[in-house]
C-alpha atoms as a PDB file:
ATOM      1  CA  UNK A   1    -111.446 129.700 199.818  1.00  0.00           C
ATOM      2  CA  UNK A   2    -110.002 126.861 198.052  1.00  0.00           C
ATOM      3  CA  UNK A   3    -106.410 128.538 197.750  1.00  0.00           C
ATOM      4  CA  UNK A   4    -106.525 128.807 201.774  1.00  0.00           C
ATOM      5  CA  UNK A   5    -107.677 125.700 202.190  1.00  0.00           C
ATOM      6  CA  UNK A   6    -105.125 124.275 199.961  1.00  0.00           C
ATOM      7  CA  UNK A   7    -102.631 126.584 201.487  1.00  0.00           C
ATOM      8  CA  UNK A   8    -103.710 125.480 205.488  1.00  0.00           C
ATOM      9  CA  UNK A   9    -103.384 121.673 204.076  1.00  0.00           C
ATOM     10  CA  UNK A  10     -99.724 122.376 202.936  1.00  0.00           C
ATOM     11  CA  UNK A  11     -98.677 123.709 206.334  1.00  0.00           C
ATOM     12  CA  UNK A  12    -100.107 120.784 208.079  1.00  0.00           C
ATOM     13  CA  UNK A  13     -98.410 118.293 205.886  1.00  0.00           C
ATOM     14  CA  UNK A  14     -94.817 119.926 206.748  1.00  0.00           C
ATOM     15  CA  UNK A  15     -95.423 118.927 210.590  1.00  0.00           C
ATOM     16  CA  UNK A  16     -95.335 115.660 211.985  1.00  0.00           C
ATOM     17  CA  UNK A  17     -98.634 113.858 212.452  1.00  0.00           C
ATOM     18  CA  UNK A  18     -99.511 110.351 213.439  1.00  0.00           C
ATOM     19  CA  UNK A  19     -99.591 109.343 210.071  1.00  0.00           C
ATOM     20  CA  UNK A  20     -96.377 110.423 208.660  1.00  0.00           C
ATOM     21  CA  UNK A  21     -95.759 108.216 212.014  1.00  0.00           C
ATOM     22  CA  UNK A  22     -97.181 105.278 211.102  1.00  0.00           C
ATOM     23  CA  UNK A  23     -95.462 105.329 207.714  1.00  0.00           C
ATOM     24  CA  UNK A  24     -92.469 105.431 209.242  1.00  0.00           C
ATOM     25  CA  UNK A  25     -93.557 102.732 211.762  1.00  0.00           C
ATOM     26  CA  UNK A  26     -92.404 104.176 214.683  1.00  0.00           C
ATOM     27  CA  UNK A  27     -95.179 103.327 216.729  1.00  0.00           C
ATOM     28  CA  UNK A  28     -93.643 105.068 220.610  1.00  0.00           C
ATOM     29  CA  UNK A  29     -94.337 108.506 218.187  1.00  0.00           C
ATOM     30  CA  UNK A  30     -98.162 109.759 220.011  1.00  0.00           C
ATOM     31  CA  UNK A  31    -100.603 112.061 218.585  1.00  0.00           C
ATOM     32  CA  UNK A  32     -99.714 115.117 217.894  1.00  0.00           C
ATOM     33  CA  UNK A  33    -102.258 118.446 218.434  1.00  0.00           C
ATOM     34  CA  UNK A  34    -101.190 121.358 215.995  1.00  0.00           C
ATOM     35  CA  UNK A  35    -101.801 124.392 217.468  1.00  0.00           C
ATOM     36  CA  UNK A  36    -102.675 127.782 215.428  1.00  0.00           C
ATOM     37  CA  UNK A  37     -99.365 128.564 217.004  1.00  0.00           C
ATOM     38  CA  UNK A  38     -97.277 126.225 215.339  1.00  0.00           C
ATOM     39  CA  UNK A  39     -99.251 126.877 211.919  1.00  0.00           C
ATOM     40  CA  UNK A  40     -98.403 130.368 212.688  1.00  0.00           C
ATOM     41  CA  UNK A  41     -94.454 129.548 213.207  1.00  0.00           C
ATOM     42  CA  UNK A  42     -94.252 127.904 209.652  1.00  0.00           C
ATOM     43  CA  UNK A  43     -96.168 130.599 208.213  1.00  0.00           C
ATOM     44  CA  UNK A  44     -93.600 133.399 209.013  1.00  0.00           C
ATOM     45  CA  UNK A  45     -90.695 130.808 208.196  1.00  0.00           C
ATOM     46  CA  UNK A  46     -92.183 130.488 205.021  1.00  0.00           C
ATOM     47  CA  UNK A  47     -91.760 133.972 204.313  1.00  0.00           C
ATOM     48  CA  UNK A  48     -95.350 135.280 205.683  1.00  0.00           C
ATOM     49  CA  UNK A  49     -95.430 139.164 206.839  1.00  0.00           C
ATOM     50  CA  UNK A  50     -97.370 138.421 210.293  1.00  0.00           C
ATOM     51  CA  UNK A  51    -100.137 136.595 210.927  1.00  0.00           C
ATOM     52  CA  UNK A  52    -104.251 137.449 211.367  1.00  0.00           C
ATOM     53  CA  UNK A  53    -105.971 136.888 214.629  1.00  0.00           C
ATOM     54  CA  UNK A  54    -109.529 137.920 215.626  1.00  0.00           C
ATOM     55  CA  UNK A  55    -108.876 137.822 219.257  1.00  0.00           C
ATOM     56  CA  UNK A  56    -107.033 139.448 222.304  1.00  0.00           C
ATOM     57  CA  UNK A  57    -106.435 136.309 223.260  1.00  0.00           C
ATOM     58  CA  UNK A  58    -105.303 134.354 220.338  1.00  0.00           C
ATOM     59  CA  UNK A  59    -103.095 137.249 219.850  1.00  0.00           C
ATOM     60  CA  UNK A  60    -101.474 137.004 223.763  1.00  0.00           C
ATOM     61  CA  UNK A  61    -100.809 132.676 222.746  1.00  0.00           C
ATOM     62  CA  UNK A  62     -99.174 134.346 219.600  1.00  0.00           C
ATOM     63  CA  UNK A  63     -96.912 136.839 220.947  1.00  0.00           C
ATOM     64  CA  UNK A  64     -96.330 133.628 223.466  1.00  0.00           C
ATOM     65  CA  UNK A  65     -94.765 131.930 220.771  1.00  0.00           C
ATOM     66  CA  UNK A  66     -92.668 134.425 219.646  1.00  0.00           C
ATOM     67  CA  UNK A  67     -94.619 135.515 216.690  1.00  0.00           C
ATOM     68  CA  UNK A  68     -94.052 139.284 216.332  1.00  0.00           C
ATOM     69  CA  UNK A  69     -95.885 140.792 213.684  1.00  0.00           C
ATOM     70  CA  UNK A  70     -99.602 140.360 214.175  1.00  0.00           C
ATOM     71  CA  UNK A  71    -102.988 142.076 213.001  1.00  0.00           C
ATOM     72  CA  UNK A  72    -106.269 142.149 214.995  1.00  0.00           C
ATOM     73  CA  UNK A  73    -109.012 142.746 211.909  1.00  0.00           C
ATOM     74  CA  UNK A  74    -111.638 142.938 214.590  1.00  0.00           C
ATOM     75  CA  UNK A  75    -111.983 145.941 216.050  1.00  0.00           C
ATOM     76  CA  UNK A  76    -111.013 146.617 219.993  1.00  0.00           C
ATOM     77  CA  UNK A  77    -113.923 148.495 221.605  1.00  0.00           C
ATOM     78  CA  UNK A  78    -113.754 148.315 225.330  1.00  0.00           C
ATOM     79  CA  UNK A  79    -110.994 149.532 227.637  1.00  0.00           C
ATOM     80  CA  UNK A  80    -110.372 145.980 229.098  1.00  0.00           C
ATOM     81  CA  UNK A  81    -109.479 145.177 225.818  1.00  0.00           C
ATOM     82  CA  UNK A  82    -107.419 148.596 224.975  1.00  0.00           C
ATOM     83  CA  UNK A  83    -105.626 148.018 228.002  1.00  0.00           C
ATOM     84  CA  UNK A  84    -104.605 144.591 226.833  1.00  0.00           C
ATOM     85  CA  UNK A  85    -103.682 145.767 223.803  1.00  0.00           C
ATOM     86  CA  UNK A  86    -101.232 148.286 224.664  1.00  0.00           C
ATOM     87  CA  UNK A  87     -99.537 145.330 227.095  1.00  0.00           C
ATOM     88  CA  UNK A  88     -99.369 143.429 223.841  1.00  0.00           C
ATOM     89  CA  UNK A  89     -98.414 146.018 221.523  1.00  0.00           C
ATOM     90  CA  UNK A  90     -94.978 146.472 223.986  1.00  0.00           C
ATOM     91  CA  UNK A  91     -93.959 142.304 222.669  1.00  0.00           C
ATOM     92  CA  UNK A  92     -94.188 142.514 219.674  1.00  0.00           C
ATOM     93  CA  UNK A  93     -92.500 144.083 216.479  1.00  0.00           C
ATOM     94  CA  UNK A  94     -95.636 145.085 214.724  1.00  0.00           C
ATOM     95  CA  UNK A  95     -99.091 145.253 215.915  1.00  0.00           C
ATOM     96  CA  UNK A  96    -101.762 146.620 213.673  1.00  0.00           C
ATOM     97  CA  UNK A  97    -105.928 146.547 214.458  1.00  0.00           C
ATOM     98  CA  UNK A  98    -108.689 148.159 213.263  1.00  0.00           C
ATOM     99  CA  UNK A  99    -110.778 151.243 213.701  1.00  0.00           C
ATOM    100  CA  UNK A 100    -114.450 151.773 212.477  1.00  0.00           C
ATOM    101  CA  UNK A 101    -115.110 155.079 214.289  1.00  0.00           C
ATOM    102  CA  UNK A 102    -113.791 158.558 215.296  1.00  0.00           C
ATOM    103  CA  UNK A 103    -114.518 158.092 219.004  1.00  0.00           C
ATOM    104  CA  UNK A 104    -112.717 154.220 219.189  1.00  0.00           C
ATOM    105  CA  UNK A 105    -109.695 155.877 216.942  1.00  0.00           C
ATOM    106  CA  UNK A 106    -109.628 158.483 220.015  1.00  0.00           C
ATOM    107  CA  UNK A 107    -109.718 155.671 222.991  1.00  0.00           C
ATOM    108  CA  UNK A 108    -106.811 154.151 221.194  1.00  0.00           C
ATOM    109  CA  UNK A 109    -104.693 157.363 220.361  1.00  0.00           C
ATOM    110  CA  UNK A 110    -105.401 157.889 224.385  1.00  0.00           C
ATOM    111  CA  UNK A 111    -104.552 154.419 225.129  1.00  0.00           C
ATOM    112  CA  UNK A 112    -101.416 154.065 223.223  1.00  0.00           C
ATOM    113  CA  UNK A 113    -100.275 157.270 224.559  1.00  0.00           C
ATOM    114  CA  UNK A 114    -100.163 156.178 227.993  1.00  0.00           C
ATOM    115  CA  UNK A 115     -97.757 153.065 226.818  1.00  0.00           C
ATOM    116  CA  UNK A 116     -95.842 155.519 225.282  1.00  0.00           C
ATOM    117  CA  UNK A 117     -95.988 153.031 221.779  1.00  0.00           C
ATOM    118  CA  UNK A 118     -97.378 154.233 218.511  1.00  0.00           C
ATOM    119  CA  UNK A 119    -100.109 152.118 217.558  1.00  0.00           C
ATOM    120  CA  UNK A 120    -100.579 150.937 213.531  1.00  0.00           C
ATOM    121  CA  UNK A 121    -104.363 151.519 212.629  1.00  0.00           C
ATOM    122  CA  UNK A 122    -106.433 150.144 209.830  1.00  0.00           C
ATOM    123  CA  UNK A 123    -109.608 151.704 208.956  1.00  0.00           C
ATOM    124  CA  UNK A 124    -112.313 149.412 208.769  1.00  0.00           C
ATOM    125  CA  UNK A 125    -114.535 150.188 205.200  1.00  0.00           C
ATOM    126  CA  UNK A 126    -118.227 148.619 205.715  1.00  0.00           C
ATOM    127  CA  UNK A 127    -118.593 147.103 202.683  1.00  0.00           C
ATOM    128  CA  UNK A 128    -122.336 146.922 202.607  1.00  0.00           C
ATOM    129  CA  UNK A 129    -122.524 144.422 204.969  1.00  0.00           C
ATOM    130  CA  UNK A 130    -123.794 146.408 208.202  1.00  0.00           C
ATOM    131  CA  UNK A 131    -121.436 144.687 210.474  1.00  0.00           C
ATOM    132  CA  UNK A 132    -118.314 146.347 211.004  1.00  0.00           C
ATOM    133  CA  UNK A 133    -116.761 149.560 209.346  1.00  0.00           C
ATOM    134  CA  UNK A 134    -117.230 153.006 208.665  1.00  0.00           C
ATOM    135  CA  UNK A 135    -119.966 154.076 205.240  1.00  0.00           C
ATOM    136  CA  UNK A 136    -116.992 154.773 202.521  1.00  0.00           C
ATOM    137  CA  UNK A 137    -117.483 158.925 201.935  1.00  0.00           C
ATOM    138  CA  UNK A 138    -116.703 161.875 203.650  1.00  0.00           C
ATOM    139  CA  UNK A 139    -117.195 160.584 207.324  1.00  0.00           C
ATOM    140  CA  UNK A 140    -114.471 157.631 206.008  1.00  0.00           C
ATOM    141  CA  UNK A 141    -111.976 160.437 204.541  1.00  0.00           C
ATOM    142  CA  UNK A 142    -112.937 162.214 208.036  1.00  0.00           C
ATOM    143  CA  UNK A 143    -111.307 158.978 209.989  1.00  0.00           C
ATOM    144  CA  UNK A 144    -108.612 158.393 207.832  1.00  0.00           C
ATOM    145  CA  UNK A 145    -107.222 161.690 208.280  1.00  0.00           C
ATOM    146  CA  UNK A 146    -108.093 161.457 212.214  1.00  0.00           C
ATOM    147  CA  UNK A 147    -105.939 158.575 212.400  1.00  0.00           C
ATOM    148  CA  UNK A 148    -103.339 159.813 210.285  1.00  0.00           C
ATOM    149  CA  UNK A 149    -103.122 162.928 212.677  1.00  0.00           C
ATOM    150  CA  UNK A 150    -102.872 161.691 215.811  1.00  0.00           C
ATOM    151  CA  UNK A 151     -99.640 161.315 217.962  1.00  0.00           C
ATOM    152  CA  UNK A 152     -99.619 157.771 218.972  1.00  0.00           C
ATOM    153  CA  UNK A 153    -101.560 156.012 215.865  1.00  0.00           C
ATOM    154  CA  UNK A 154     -99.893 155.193 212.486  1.00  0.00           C
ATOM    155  CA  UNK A 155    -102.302 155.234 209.408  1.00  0.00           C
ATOM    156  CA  UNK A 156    -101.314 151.559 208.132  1.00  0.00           C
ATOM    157  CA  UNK A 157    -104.329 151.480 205.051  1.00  0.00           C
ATOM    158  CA  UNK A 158    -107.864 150.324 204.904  1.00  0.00           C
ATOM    159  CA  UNK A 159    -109.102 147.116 205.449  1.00  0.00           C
ATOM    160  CA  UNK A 160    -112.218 146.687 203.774  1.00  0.00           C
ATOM    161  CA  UNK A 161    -113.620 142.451 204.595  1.00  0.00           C
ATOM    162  CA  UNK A 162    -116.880 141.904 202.101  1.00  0.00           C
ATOM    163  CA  UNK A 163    -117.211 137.934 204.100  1.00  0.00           C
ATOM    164  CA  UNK A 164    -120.511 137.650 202.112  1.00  0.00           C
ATOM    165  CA  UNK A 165    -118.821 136.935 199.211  1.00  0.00           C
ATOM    166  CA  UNK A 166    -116.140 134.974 199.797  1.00  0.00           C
ATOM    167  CA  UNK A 167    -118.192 131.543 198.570  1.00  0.00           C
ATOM    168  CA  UNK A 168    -117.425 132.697 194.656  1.00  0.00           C
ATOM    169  CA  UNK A 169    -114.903 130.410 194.006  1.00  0.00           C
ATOM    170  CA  UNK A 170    -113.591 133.633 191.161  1.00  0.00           C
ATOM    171  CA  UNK A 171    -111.544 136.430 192.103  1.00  0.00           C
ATOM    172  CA  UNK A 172    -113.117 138.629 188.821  1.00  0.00           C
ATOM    173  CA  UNK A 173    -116.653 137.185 190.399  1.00  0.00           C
ATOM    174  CA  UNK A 174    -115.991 138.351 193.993  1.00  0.00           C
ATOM    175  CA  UNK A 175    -114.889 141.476 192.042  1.00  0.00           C
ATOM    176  CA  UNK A 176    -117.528 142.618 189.585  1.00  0.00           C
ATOM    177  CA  UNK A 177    -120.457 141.368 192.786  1.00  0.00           C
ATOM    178  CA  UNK A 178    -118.145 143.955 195.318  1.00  0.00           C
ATOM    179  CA  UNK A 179    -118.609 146.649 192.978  1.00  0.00           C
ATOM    180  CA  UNK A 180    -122.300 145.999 191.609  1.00  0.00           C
END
């Protein structure tokens, strides 16, 4: 948490703000809002491979601003939202999301076939958590290879999110607690 915080800190120092302003005393300079977009715009020109988004939305004010690799880690479950996210999927140069079930990896195989634009899937692992994501096991493999089989979705990995421990401030802590 600290690295990303340190990380976010960095990115907002590199854009003008209305202190960098008043050091330079040039008072006509006015407050300046940074939007996720712009964050987003000095991520990829700092060498970043696309950029996380939890929402249709936020993803449509992305693609706005020209950034064209993005990832969805939350997964897309009604066909409002499938249908926006084939419109998006046709702006940008990558487009990944997430899939936590065999019927939802179906609806989006279907969906992206009527765009005509493969699709790049991530299964969603539960964790232990109970929120989102498939059990790992058989029904998991089951997915994976559902995915990987169908015509208009790319098997891009496994995303696997365990939020609950994200306070331990060490990596080997958040590792030896996912695996206890």
């Amino acid at each position: 948490m600290r690295i990303r915080l340190l990380a976010l800190a960095i990115s907002l120092l590199i854009l003008p703000t209305m202190g960098q302003a008043a050091l330079r005393g040039t008072p006509d300079e006015t407050f300046r809002y940074v939007s996720h977009e712009e964050i987003a715009k000095r991520q990829m020109e700092a060498g970043s491979l696309g950029i996380c988004t939890d929402k249709l939305g936020a993803a449509d004010a992305l693609a706005d601003a020209r950034i064209d690799s993005i990832l969805i880690p939350s997964p897309v479950v009604t066909d409002r939202g499938m249908t926006r996210l084939i419109a998006l999927v046709e702006r940008l140069r990558e487009l990944m999301v997430v899939c936590d079930n065999a019927e939802i990896a179906a609806r989006l195989n279907a969906a992206a076939a009527v765009g005509g634009k493969v699709l790049k899937v991530l299964v969603d692992i539960d964790p232990g958590m109970g929120r989102t994501g498939i059990a790992p096991g058989d029904a998991a493999m089951a997915l994976v290879q559902q995915v990987a089989n169908a015509c208009y979705l790319e098997y891009a990995g496994i995303q696997c999110y365990a939020g609950n421990l994200q306070h331990l401030d060490s990596p080997n802590e958040r590792r030896d607690a996912s695996f206890s």
